[in-house]
Protein backbone atom coordinates (compact mmCIF):
# COMPACT_ATOMS: atom_id res chain seq x y z
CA UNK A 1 21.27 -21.61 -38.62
CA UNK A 2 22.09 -17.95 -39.16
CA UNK A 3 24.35 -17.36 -36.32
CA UNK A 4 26.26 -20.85 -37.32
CA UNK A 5 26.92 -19.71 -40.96
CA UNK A 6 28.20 -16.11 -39.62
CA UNK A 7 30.18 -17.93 -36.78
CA UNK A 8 31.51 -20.35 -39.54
CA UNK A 9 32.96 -17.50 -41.72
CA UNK A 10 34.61 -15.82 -38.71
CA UNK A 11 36.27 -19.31 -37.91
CA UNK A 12 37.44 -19.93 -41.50
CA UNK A 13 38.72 -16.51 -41.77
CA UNK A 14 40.78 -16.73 -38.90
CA UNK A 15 42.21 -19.73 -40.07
CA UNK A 16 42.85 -18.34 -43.62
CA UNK A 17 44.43 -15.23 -41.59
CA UNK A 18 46.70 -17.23 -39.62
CA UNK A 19 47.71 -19.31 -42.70
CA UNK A 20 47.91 -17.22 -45.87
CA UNK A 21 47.83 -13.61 -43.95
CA UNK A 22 45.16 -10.81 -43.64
CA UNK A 23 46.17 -9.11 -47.50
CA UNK A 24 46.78 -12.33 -49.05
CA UNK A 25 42.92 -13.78 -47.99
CA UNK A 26 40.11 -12.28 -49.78
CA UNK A 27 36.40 -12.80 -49.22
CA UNK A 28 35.88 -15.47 -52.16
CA UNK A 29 38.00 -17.50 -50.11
CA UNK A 30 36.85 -17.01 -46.72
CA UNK A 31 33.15 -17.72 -48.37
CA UNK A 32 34.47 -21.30 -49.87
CA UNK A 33 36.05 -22.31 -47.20
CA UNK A 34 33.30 -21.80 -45.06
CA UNK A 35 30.43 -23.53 -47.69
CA UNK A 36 28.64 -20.16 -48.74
CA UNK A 37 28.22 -18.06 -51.77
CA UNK A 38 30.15 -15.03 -52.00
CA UNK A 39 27.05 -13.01 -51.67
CA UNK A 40 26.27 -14.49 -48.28
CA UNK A 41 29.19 -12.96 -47.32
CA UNK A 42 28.39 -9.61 -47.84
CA UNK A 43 25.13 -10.05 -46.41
CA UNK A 44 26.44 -11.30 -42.80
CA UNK A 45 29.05 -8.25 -43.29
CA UNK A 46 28.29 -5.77 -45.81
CA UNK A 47 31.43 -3.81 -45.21
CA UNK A 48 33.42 -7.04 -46.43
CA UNK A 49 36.85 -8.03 -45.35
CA UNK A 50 37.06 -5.17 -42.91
CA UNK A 51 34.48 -6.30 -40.98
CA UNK A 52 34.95 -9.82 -41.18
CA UNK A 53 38.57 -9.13 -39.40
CA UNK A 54 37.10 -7.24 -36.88
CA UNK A 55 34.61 -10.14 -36.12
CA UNK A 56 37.56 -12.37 -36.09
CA UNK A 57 39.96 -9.99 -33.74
CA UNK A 58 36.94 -9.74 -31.22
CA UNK A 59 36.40 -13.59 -31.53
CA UNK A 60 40.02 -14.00 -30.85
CA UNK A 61 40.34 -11.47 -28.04
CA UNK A 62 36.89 -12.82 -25.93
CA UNK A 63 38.90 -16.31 -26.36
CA UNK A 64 42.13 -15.92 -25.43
CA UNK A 65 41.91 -12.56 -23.57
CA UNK A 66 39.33 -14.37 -21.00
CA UNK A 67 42.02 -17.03 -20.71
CA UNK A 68 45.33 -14.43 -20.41
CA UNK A 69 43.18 -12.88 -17.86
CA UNK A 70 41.93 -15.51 -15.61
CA UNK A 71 45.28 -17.48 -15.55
CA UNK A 72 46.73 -13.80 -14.51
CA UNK A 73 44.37 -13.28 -11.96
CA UNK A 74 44.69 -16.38 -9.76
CA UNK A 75 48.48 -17.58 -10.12
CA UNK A 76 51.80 -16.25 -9.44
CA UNK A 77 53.76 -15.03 -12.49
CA UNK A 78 55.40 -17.80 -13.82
CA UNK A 79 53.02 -20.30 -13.58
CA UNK A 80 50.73 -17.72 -15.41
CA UNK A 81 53.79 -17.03 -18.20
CA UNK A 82 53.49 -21.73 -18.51
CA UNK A 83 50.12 -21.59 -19.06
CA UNK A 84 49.72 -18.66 -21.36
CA UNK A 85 52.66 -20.75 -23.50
CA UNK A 86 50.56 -23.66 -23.14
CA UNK A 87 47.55 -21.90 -24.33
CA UNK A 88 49.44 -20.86 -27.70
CA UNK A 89 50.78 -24.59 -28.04
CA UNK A 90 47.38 -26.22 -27.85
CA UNK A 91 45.95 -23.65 -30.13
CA UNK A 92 48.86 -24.59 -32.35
CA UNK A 93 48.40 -28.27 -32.22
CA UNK A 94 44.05 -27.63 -33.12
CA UNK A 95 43.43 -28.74 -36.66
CA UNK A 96 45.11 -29.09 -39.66
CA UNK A 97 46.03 -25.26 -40.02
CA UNK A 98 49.71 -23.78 -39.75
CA UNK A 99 50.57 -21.51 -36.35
CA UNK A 100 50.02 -18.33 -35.62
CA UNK A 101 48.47 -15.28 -34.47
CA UNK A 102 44.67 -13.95 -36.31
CA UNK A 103 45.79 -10.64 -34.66
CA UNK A 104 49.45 -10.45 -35.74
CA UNK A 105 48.02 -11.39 -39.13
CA UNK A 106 45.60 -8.47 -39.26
CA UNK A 107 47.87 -6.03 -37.50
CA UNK A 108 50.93 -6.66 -40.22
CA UNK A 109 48.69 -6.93 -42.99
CA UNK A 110 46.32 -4.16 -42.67
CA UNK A 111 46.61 -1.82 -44.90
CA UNK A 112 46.90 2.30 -45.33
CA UNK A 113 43.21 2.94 -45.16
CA UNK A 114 43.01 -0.04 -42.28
CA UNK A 115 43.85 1.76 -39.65
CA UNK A 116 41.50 0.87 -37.18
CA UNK A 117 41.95 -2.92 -37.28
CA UNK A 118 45.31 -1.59 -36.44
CA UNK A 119 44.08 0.41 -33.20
CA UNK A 120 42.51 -2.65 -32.72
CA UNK A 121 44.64 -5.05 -32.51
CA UNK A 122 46.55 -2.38 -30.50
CA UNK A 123 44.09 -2.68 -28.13
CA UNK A 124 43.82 -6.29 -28.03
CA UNK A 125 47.61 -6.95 -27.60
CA UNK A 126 47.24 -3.71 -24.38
CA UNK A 127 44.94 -6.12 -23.12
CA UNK A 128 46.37 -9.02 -22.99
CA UNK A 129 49.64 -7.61 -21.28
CA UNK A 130 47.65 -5.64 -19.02
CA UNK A 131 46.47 -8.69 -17.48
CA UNK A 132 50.26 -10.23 -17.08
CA UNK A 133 51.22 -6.81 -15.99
CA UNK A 134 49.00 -6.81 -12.85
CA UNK A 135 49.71 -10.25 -11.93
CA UNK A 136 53.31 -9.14 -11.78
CA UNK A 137 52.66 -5.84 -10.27
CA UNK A 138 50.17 -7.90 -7.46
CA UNK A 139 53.45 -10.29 -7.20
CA UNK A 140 55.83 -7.17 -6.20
CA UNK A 141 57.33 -6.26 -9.43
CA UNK A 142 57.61 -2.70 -9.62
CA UNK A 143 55.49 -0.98 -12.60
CA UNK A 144 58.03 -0.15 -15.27
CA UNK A 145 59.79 -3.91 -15.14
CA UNK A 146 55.88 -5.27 -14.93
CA UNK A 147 55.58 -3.14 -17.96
CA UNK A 148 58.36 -4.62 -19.95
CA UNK A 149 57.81 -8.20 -18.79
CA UNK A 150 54.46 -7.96 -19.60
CA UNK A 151 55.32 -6.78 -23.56
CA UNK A 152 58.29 -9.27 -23.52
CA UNK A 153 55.97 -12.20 -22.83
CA UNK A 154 53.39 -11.08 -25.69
CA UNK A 155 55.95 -9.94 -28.26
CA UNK A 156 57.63 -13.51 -27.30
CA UNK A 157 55.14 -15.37 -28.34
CA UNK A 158 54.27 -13.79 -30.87
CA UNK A 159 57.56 -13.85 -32.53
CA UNK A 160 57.82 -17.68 -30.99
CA UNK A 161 54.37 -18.41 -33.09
CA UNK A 162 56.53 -17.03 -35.95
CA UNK A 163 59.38 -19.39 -35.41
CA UNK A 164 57.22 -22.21 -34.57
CA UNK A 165 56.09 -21.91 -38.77
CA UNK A 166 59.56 -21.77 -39.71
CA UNK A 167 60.63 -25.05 -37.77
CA UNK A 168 57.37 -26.59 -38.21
CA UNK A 169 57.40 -27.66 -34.46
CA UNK A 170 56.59 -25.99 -31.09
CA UNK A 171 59.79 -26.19 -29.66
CA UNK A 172 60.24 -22.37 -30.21
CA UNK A 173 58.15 -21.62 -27.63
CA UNK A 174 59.20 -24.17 -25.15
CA UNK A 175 62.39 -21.84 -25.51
CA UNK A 176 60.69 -19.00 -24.53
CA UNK A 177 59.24 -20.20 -21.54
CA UNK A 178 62.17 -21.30 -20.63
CA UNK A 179 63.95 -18.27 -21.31
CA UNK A 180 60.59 -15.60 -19.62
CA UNK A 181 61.13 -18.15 -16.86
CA UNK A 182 64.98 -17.08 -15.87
CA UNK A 183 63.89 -13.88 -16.02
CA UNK A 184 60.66 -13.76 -14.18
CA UNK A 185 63.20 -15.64 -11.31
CA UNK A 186 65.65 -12.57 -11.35
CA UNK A 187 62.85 -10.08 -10.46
């Protein structure tokens, strides 16, 4: 019952992340939304919001990372690029709570003294292209292009997530696959 309260917080704060942002969520929320007392809170993560966005950016990267990774690993680029897009789209279309990214979130709205959720989500984003940038690499693309194909397709969807808000439809990142996929045919 433990684990499922703790796991229930992380889950509500990444929605409240990806909805309302990292600075504008504070623990009183992330504790009603997930059924619990304010004080539970701080006794599942004593360190408070820091800590709780950590959870949630290693919850988030052992999710999608895993996926990033093993659709990298056995497919050629650009059916990789479609089903990284179609990972993002299905995450979209999950429950009743608007698009986007629990890492962007963090990342844009940690603040001064947050820098390490920053060098996190540093690192999670490095993963995540990492992966993309050795399928291309295994697929002949030379380094530096893999490099900077590898950033356009996270920073795309990323930004497409963004869009996607703003239009209050996927069809922002339908775009971008459509647009990664021109490119990935001219290399």
């Amino acid at each position: 019952m433990r684990r499922d309260t703790r796991n229930q917080m992380i889950r509500q704060a990444a929605f409240l992340f990806r909805g309302r942002g990292y600075g504008a969520t504070g623990i009183r929320e992330i504790a009603q939304q997930a059924g619990a007392h304010r004080g539970v809170m701080y006794h599942h993560f004593p360190r408070g919001k820091t800590e709780v966005a950590e959870e949630v950016l290693a919850a988030t990267d052992a999710a999608v990372g895993s996926y990033i990774e093993s659709w990298c690993a056995n497919q050629e680029p650009i059916p990789a690029m479609r089903a990284i897009i179609a990972g993002a789209k299905m995450m979209m279309a999950m429950g009743e709570h608007p698009p986007g990214s629990p890492v962007a979130a963090v990342a844009l709205g940690a603040g001064p003294d947050d820098q390490g959720l920053r060098d996190t989500a540093d690192a999670i984003y490095g993963r995540w292209q990492r992966a993309f940038r050795n399928c291309l690499h295994r697929n002949g693309t030379p380094d530096a292009d893999a490099a900077n194909l590898a950033t356009l397709l996270i920073a795309g969807i990323e930004g497409a997530l963004v869009l996607c808000r703003a239009e209050g439809n996927n069809t922002p990142l339908d775009r971008l696959a459509a647009a990664l996929e021109i490119t990935l045919r001219t290399h």
